[in-house]
N, C-alpha and C. Protein backbone atom coordinates (compact mmCIF):
# COMPACT_ATOMS: atom_id res chain seq x y z
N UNK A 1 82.80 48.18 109.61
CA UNK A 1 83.94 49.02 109.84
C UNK A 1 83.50 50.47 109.96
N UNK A 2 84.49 51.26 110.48
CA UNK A 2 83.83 52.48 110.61
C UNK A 2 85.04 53.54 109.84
N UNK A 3 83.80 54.09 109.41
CA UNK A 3 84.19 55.43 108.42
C UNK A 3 85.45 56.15 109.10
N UNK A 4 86.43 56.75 108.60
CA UNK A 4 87.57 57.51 109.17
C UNK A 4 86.55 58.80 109.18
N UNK A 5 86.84 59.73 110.09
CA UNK A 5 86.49 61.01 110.05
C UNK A 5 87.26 62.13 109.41
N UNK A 6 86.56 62.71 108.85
CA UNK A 6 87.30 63.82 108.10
C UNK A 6 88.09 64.52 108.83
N UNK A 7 89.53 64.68 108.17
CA UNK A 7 90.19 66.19 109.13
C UNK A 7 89.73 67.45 108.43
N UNK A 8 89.65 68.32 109.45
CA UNK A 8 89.52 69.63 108.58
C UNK A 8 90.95 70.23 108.35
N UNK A 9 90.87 70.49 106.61
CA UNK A 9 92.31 71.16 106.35
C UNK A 9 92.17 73.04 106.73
N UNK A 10 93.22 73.31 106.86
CA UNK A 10 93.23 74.95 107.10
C UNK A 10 93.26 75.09 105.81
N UNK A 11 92.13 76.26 105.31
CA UNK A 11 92.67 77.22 103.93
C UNK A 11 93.98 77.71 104.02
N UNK A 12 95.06 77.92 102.94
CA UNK A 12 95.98 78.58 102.43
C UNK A 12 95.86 80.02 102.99
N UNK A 13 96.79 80.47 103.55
CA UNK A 13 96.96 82.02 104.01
C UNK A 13 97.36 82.69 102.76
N UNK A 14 97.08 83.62 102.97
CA UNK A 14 96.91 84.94 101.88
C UNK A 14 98.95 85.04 101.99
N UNK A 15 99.62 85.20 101.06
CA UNK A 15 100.81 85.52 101.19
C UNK A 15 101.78 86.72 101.56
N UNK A 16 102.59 86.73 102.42
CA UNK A 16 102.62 87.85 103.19
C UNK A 16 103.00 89.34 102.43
N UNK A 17 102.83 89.99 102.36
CA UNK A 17 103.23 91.66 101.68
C UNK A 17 104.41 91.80 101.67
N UNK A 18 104.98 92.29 100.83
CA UNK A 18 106.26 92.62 100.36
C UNK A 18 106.85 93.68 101.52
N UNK A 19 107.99 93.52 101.85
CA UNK A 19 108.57 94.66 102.26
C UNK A 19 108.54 95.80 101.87
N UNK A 20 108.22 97.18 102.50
CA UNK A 20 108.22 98.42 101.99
C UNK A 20 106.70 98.48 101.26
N UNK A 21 105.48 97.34 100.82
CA UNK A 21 104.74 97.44 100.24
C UNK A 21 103.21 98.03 100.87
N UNK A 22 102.36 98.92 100.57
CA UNK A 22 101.57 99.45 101.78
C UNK A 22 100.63 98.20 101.88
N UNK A 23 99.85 97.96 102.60
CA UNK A 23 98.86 97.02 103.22
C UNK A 23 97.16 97.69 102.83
N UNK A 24 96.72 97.49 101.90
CA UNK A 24 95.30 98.02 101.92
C UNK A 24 94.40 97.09 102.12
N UNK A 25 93.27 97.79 102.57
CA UNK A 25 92.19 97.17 102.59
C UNK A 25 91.35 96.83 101.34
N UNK A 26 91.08 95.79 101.34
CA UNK A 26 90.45 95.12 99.44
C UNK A 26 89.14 96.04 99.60
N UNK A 27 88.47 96.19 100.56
CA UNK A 27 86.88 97.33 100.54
C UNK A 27 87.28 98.42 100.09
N UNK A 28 88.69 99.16 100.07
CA UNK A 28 89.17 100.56 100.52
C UNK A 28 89.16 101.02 98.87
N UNK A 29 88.45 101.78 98.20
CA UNK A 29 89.28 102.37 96.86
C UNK A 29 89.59 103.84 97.45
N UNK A 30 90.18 104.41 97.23
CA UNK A 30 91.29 106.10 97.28
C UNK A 30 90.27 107.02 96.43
N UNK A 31 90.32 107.94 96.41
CA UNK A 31 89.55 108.94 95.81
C UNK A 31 91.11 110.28 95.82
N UNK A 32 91.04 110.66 96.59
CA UNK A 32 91.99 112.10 97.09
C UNK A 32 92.72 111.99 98.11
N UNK A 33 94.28 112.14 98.06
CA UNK A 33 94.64 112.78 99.18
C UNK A 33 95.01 113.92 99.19
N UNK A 34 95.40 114.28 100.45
CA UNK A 34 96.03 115.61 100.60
C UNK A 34 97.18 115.17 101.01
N UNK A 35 98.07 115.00 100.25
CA UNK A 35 100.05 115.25 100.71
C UNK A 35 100.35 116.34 101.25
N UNK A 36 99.75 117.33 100.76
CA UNK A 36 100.66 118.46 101.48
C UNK A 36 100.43 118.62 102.87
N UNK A 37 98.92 118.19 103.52
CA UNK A 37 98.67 118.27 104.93
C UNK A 37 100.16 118.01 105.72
N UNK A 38 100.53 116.39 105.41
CA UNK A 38 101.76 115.78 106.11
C UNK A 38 102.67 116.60 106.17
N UNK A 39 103.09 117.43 104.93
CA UNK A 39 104.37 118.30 104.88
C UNK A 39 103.77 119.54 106.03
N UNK A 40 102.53 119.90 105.69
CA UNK A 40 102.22 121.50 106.38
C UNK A 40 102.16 121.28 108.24
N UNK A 41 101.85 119.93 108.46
CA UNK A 41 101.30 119.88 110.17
C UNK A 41 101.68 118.42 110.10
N UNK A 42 102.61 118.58 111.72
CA UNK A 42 102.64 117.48 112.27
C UNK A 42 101.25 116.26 112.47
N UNK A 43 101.04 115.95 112.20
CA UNK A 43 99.83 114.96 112.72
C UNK A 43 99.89 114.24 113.97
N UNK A 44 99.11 114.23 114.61
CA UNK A 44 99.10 113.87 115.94
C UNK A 44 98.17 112.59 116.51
N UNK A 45 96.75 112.70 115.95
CA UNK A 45 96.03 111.65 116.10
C UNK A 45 94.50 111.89 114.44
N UNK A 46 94.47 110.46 114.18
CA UNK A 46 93.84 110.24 113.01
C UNK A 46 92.42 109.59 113.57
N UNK A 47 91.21 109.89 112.62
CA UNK A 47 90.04 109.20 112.84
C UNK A 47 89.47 109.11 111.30
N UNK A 48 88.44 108.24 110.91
CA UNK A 48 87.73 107.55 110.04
C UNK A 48 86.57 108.55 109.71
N UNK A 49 85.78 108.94 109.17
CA UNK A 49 84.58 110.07 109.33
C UNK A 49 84.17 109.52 108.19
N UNK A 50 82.38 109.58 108.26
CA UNK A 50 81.61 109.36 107.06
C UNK A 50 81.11 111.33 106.72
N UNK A 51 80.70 111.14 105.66
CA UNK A 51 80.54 112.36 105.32
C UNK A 51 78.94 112.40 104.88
N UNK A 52 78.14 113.92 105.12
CA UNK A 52 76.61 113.57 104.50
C UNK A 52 77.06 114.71 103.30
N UNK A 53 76.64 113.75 101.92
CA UNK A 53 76.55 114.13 100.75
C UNK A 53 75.46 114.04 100.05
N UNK A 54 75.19 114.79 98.70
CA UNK A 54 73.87 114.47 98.45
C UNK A 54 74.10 113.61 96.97
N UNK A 55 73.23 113.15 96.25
CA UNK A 55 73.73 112.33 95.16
C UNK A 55 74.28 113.02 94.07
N UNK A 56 74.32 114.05 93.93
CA UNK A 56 75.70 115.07 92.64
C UNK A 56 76.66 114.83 93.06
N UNK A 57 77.14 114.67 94.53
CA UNK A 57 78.09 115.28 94.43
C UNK A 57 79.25 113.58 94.84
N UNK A 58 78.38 112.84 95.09
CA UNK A 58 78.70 111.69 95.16
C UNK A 58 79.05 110.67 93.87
N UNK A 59 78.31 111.12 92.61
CA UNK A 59 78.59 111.06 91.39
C UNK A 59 79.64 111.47 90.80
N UNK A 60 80.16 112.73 91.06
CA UNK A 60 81.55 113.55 90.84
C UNK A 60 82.42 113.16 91.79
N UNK A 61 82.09 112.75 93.04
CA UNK A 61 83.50 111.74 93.36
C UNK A 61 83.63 110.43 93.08
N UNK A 62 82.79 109.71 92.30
CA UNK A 62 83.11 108.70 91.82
C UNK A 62 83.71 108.93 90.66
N UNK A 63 83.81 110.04 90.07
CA UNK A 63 84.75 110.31 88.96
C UNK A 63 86.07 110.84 89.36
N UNK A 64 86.61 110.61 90.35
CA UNK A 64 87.71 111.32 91.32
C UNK A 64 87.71 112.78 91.14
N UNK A 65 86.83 113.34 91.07
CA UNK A 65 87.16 114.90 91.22
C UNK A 65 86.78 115.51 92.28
N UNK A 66 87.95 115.86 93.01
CA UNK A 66 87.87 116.19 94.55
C UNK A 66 88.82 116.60 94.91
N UNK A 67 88.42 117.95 95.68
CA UNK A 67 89.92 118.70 96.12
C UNK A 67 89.79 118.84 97.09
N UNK A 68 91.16 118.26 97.79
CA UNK A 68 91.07 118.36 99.53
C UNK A 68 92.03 119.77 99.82
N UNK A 69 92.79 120.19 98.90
CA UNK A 69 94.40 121.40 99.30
C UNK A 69 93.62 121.93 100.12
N UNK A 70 92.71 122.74 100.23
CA UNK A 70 92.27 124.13 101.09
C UNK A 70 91.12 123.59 102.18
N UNK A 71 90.83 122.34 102.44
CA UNK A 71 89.78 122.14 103.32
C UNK A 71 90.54 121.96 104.76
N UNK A 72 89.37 121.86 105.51
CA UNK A 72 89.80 122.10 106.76
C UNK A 72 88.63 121.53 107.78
N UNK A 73 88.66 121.31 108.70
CA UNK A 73 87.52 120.45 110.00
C UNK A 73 87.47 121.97 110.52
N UNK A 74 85.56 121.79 111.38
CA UNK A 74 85.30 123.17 111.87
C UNK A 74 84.49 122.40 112.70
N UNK A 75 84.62 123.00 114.03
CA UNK A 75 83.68 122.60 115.22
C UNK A 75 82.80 123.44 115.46
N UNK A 76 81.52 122.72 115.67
CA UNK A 76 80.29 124.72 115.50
C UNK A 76 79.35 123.63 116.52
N UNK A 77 79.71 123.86 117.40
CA UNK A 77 78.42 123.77 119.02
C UNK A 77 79.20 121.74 119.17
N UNK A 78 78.01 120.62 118.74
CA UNK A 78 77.76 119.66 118.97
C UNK A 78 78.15 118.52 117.66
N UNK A 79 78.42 119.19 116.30
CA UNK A 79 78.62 119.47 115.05
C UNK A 79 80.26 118.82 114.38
N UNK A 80 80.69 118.08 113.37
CA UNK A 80 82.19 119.07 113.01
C UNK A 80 81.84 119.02 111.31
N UNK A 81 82.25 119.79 110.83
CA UNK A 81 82.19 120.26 109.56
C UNK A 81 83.40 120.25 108.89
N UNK A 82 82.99 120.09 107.56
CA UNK A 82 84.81 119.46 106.71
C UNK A 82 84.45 120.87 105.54
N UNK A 83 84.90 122.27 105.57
CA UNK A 83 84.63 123.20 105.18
C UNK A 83 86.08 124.02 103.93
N UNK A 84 85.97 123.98 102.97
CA UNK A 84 86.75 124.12 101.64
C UNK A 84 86.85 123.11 100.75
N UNK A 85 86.63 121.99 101.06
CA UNK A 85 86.51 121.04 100.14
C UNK A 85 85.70 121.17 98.69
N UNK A 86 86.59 121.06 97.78
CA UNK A 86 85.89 121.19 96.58
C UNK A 86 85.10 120.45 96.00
N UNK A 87 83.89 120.11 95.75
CA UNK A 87 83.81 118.61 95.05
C UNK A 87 83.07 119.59 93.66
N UNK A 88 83.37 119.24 92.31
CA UNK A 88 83.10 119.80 91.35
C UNK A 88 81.62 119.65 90.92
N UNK A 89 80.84 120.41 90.01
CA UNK A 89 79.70 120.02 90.13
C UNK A 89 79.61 119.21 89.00
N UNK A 90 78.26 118.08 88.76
CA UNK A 90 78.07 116.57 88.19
C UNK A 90 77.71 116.86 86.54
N UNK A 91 77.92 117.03 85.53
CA UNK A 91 78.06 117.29 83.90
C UNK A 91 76.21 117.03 83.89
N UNK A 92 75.92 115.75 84.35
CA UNK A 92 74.97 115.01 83.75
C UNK A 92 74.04 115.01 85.15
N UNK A 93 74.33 115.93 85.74
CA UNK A 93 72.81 116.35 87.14
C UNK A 93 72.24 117.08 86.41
N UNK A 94 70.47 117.26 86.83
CA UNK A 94 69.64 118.19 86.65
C UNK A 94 70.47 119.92 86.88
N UNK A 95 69.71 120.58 86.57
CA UNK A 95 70.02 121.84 87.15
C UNK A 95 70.06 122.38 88.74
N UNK A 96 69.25 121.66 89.42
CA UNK A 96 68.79 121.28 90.60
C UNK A 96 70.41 120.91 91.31
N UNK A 97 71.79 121.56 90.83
CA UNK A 97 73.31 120.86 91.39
C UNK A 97 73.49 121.14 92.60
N UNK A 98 74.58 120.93 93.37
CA UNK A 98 75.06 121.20 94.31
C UNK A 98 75.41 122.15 93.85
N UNK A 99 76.47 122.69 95.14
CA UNK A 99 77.31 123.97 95.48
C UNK A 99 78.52 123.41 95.78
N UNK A 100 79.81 124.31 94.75
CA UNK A 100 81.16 123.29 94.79
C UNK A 100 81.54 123.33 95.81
N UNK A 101 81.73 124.45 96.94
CA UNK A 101 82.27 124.76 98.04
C UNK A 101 81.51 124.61 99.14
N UNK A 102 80.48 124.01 99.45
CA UNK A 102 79.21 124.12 100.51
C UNK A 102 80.06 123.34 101.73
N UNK A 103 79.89 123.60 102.89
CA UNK A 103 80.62 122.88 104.23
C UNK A 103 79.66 121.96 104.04
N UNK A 104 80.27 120.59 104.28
CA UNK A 104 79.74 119.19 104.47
C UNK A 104 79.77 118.84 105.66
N UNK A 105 78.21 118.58 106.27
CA UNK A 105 78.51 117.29 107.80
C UNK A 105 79.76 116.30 107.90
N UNK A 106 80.30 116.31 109.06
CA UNK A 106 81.03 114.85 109.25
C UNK A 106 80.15 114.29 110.10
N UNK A 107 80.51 113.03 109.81
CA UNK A 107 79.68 112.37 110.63
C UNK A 107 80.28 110.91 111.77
N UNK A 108 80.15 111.50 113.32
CA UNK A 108 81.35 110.90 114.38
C UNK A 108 80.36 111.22 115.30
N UNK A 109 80.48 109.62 116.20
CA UNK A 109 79.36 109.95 117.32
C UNK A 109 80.38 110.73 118.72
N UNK A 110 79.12 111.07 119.45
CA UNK A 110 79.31 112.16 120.40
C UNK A 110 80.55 111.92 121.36
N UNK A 111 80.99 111.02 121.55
CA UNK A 111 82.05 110.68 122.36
C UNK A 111 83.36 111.03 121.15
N UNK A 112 83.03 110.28 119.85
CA UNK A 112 84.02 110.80 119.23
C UNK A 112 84.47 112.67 118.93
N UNK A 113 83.54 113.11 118.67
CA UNK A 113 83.50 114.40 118.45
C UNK A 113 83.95 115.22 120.36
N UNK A 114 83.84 114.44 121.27
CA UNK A 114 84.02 115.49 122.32
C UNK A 114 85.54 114.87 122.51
N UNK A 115 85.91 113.81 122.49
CA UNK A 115 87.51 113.27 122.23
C UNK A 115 88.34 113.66 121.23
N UNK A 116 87.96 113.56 120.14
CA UNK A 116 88.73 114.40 118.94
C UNK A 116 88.75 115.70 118.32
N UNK A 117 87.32 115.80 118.18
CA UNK A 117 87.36 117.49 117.91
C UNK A 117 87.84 118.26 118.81
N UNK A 118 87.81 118.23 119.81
CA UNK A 118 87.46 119.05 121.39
C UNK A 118 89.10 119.33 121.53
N UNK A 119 90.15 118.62 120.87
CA UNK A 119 91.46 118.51 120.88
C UNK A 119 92.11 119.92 119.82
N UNK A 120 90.92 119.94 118.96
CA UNK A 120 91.30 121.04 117.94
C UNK A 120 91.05 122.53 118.22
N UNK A 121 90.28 122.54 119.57
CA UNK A 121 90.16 124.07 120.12
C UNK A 121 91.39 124.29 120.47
N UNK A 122 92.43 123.18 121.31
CA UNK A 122 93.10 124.06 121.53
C UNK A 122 94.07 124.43 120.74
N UNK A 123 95.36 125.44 121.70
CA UNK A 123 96.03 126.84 120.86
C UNK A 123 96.71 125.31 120.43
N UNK A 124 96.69 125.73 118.17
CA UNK A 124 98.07 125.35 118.03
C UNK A 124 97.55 124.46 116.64
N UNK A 125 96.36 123.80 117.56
CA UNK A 125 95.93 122.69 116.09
C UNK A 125 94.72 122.45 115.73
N UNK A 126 94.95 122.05 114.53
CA UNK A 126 93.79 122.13 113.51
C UNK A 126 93.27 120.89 112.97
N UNK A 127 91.93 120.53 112.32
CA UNK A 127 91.56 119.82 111.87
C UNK A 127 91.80 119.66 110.47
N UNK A 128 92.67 118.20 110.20
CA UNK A 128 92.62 118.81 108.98
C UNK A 128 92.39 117.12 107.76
N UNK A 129 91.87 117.16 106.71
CA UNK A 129 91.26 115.82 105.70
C UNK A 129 92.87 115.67 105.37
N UNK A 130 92.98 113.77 105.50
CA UNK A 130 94.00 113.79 104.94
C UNK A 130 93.91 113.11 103.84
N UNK A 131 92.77 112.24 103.33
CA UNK A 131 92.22 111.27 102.40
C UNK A 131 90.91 111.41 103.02
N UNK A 132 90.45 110.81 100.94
CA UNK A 132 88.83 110.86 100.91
C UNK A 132 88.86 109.41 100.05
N UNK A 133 88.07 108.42 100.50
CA UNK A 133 87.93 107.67 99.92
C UNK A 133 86.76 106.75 100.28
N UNK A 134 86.61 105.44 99.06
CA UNK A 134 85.36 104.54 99.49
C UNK A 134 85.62 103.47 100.16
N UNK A 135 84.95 103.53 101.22
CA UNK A 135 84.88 102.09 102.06
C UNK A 135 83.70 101.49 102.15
N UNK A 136 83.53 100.16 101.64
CA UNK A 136 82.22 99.81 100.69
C UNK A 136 81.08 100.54 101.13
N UNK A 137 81.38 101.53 100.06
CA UNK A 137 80.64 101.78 98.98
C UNK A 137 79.92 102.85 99.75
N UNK A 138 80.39 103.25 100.55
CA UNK A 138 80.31 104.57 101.31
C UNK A 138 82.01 105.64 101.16
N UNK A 139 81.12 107.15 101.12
CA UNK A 139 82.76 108.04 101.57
C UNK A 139 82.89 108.10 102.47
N UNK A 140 84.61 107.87 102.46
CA UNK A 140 84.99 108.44 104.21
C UNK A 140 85.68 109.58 104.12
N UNK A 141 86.34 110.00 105.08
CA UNK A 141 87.42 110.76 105.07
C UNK A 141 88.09 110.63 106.28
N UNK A 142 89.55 110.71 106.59
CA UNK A 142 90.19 110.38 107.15
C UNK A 142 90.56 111.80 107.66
N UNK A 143 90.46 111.95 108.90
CA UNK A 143 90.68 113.26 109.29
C UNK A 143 91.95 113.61 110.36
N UNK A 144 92.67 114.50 110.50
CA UNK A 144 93.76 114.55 111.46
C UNK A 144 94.07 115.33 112.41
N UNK A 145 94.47 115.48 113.35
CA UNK A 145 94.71 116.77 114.42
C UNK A 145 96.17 116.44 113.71
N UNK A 146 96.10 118.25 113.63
CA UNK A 146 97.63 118.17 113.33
C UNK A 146 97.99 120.01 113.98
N UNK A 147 99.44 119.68 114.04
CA UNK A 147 99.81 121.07 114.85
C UNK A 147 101.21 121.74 113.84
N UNK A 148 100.43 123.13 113.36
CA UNK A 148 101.37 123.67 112.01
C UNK A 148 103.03 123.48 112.25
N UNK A 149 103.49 123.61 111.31
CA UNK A 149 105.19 123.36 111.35
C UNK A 149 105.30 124.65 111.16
N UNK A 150 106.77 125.02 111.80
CA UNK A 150 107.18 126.17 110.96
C UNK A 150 108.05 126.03 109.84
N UNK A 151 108.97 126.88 109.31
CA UNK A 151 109.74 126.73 107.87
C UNK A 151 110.52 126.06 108.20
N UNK A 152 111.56 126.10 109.82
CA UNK A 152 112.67 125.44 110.13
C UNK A 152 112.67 124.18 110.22
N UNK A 153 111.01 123.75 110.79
CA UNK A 153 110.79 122.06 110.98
C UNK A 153 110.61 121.65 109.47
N UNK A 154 109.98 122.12 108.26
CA UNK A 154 110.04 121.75 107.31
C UNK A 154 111.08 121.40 106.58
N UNK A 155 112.29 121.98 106.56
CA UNK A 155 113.32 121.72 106.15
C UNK A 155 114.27 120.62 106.60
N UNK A 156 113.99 120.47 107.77
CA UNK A 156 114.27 119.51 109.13
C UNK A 156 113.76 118.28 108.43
N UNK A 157 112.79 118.44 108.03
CA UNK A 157 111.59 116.73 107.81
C UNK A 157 112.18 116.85 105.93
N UNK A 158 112.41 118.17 105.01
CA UNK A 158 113.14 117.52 104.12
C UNK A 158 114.72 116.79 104.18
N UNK A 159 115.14 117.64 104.98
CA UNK A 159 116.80 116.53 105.39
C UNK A 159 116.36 114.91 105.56
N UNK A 160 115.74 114.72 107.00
CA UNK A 160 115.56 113.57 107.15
C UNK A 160 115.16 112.51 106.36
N UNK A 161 114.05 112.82 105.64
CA UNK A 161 113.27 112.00 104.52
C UNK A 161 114.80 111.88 103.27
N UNK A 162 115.33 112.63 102.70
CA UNK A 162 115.85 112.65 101.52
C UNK A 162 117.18 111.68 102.34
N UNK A 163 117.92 111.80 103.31
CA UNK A 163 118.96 111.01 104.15
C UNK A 163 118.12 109.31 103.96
N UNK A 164 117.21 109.56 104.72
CA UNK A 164 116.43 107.68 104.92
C UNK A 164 116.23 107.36 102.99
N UNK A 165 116.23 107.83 102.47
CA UNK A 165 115.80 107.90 100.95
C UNK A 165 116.91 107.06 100.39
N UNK A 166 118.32 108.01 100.78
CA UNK A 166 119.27 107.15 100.40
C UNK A 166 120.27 106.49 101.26
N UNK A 167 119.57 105.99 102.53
CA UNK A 167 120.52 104.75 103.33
C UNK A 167 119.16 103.97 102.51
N UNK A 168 118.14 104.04 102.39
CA UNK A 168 116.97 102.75 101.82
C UNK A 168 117.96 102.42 100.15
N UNK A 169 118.14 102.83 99.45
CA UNK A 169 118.90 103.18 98.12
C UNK A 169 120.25 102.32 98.46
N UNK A 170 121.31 102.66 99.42
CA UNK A 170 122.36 102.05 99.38
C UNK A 170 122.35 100.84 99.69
N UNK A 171 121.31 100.16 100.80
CA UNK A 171 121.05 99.27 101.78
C UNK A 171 120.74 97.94 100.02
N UNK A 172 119.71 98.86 99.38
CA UNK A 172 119.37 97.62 98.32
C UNK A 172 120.83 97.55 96.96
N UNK A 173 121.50 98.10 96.96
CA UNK A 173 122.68 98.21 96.02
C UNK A 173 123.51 97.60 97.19
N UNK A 174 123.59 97.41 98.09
CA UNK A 174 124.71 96.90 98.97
C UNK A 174 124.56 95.38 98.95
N UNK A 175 123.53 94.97 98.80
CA UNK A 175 122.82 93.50 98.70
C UNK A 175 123.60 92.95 97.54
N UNK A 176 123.48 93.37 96.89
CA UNK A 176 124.12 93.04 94.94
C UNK A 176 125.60 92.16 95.02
């Protein structure tokens, strides 16, 4: 007689995400964001960037201490640079530390940098970190063209948000 052949079963799918729930990547841990970027500049288009760090200062962001408020992307020839970023200096480095404020390489190959950076010369917008975080087991940073708001659009984007805030609010009490 002859043997039945095995079926192959499908593995179990991962179960789907909650509504309203964000979607991360299991490689991805968070380090810093910058919220206020979103409030200060429209964002327009986002890219991924590795950063060259040296081992202090990579130590002190594994302790999350990292300030993105005042940094900013800088294009200098062939180059882009992630320049105000704080990263604090390491308790338990030699004396031999970094520098808290030193402009850091990004690091984006040449097509990327003449497609994305090349967008930030012109009049209006800026480069700017919107998150710093690990993607195994490397930093990234997530960088943005964004084009400044003025006071009137700000107030504009608080109406809207605080309105969707509470039709989301009534929508789940209306269910009941």
């Amino acid at each position: 007689m002859a043997k039945p052949k095995p079926t192959a079963t499908k593995p179990a799918s991962p179960p789907a995400p909650k509504k309203g729930s964000k979607v991360r990547d299991k490689n991805e841990r968070p380090i810093a964001e910058n919220r206020r970027a979103r409030f200060e500049y429209d964002i327009i288009d986002t890219l991924e960037c590795g950063v060259v760090l040296v081992g202090s200062e990579v130590k002190s962001i594994r302790g999350g201490k990292v300030s993105l408020e005042e940094a900013y992307g800088r294009v200098k020839g062939e180059e882009v640079w992630l320049v105000g970023c704080e990263v604090p200096e390491y308790v338990f480095s030699h004396q031999m530390n970094h520098e808290t404020k030193r402009p850091r390489k990004l690091l984006m190959h040449r097509r990327e940098i003449r497609k994305f950076a090349s967008k930030a010369l012109e009049k209006g917008l800026t480069l700017v970190p919107l998150k710093m975080y690990f993607k195994e087991g490397r930093v990234k940073v997530l960088m943005g063209i964004g084009r400044g708001r003025k006071l009137h659009d700000k107030r504009d984007k608080l109406k809207k948000d605080s309105v969707r805030r509470d039709i989301e609010r009534a929508m789940r009490r209306g269910g009941r």
